[in-house]
Protein backbone atom coordinates (compact mmCIF):
# COMPACT_ATOMS: atom_id res chain seq x y z
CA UNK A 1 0.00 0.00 0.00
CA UNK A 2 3.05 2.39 0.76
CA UNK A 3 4.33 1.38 -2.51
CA UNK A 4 1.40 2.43 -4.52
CA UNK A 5 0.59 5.27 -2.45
CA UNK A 6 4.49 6.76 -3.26
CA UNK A 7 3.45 5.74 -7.00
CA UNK A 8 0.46 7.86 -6.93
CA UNK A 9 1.96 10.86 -5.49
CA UNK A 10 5.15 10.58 -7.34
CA UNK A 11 3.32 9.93 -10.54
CA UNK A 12 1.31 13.35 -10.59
CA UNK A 13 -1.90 10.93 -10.98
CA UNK A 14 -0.50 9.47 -13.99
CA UNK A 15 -0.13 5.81 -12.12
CA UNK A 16 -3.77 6.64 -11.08
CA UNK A 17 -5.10 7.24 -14.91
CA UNK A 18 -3.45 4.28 -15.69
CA UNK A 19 -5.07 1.58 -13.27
CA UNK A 20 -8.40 3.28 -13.98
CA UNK A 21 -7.89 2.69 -18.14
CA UNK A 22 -6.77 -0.34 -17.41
CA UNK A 23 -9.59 -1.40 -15.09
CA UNK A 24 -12.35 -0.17 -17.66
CA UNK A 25 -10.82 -2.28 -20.22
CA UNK A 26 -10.47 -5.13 -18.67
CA UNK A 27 -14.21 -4.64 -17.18
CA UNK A 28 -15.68 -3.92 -20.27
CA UNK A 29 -13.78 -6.76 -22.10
CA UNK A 30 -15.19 -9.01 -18.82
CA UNK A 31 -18.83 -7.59 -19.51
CA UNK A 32 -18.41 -8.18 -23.62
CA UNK A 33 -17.32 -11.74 -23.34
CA UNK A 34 -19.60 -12.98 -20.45
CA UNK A 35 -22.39 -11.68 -22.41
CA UNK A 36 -21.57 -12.96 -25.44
CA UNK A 37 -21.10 -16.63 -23.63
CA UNK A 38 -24.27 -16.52 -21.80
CA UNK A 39 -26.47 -15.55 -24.69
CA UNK A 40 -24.69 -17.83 -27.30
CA UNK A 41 -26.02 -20.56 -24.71
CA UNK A 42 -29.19 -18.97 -25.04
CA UNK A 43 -29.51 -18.74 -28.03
CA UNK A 44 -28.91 -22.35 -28.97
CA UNK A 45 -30.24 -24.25 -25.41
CA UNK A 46 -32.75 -22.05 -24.61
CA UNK A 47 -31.25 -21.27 -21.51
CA UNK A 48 -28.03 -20.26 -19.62
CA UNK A 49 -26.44 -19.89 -16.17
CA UNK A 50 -24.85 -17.21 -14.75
CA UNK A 51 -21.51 -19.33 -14.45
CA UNK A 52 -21.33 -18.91 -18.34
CA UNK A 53 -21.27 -15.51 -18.03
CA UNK A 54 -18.40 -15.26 -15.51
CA UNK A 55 -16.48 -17.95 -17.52
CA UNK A 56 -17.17 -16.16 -20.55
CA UNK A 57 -15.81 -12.78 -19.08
CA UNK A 58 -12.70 -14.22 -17.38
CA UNK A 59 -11.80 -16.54 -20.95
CA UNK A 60 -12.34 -13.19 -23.26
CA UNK A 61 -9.87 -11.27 -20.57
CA UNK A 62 -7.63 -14.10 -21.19
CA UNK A 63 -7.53 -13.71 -24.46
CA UNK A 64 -6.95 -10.20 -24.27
CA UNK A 65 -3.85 -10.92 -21.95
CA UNK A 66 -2.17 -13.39 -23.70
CA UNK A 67 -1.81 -11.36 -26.91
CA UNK A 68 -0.08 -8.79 -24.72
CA UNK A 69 2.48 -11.43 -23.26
CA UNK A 70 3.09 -12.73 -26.61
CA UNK A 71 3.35 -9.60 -28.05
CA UNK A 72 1.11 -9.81 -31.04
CA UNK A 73 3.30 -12.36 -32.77
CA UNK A 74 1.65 -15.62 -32.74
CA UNK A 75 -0.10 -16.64 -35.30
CA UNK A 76 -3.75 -17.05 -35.57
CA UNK A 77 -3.90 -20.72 -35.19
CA UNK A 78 -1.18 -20.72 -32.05
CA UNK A 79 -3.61 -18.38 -30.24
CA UNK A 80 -6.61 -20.17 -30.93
CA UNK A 81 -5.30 -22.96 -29.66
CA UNK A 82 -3.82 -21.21 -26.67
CA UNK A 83 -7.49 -19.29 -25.69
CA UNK A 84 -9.00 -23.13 -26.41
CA UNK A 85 -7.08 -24.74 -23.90
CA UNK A 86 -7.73 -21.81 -21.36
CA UNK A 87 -11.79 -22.01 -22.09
CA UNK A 88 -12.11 -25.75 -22.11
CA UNK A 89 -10.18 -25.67 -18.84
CA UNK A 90 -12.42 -23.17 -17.85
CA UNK A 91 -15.35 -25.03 -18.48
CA UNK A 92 -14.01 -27.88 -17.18
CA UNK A 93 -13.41 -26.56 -13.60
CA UNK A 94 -16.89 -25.06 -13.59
CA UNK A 95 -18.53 -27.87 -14.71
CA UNK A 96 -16.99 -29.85 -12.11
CA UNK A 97 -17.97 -26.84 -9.81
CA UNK A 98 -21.19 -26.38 -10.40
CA UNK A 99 -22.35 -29.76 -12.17
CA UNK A 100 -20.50 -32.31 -10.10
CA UNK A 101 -20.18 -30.89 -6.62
CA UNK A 102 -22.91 -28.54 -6.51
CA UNK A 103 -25.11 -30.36 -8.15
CA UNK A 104 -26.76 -27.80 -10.34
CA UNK A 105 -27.05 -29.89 -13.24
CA UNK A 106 -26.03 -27.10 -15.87
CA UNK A 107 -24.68 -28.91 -18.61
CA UNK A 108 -24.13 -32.81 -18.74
CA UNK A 109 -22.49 -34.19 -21.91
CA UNK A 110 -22.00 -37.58 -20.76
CA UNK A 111 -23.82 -39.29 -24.20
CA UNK A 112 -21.17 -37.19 -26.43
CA UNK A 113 -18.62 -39.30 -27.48
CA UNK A 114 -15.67 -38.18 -26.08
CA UNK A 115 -16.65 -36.90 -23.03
CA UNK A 116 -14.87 -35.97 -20.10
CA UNK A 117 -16.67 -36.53 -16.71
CA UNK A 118 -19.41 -35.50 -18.85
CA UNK A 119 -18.32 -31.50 -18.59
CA UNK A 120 -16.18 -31.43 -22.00
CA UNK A 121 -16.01 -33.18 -24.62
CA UNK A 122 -14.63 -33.36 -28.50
CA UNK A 123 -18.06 -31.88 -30.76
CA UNK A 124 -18.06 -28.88 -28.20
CA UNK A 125 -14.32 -27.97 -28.16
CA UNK A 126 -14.79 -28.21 -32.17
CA UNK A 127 -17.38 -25.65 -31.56
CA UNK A 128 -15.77 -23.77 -29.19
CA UNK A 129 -12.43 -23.41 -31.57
CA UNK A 130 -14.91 -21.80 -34.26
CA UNK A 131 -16.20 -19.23 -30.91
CA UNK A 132 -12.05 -18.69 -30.19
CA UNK A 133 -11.37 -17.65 -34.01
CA UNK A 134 -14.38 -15.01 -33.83
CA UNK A 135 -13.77 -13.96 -29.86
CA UNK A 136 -9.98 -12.96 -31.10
CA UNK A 137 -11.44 -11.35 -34.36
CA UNK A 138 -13.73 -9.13 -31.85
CA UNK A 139 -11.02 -8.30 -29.58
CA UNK A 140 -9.13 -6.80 -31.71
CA UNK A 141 -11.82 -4.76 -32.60
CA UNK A 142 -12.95 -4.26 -29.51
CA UNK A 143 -8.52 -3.14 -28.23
CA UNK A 144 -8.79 -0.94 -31.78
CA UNK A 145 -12.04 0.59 -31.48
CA UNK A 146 -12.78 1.01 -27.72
CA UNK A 147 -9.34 1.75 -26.55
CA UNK A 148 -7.19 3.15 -29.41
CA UNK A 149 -4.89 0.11 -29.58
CA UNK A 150 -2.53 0.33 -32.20
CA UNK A 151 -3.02 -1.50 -35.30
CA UNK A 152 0.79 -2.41 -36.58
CA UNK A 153 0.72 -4.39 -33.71
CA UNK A 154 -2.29 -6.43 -33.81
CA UNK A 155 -1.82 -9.32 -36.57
CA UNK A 156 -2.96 -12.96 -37.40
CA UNK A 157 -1.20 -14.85 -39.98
């Protein structure tokens, strides 16, 4: 707390302008993806949870962050694969969260081939890769048009 107090005050509120931007985006990139999860569940069950929509905001962040750590220069298909791995995780843990231990009986894929305690499986990460491509697509839009990122760097190849 010292620490970021001496930042503040040393800063001339610059530090300060900087957490806020930085909160906005990352709340308004939280917001964009968990509604986009939620109602893409509604739109083809009928119905949603409001787990989707926190896993939905905390995998679009994700994506966000690891094009910064990578520094724009992985290709499309290296990403996609990176943000699938994070949201099937995801889903995953909350589907043993809220399926298995809570009991909620969200989602239960256990007659999908391929299945994984019946919380993943193979048809849906197919689908989900498609909903990667197009969350990274929007993104970008999303860093360009909302927040002024700069285009040079943003790339998929």
């Amino acid at each position: 707390i010292i620490i970021l107090k001496e930042k503040l005050l040393l800063s001339g509120g610059g530090f300060l302008k900087k957490l806020l931007k930085y909160l906005f985006q990352y709340l308004l990139l939280f917001g964009v993806g968990g509604c986009a999860y939620y109602y893409i569940e509604v739109i083809i069950r009928g119905w949603s949870h409001f787990s989707m929509f926190y896993l939905g905001g905390l995998c679009f962040c994700f994506f966000s962050v690891q094009k910064k750590f990578t520094w724009w220069n992985q290709s499309l298909k290296n990403q996609v694969i990176r943000c699938l791995l994070f949201l099937l995780s995801g889903e995953f843990i909350t589907g043993c969260m809220v399926n298995l231990w809570k009991g909620w009986n969200v989602w239960d894929y256990s007659e999908v081939p391929f299945n994984l305690y019946g919380q993943i499986c193979a048809p849906m990460a197919l689908i989900f890769g498609v909903l990667c491509c197009i969350a990274l697509f929007l993104e970008d839009w999303i860093q360009i048009y909302a927040f002024g990122a700069d285009t040079d760097k943003i790339r998929h190849e």
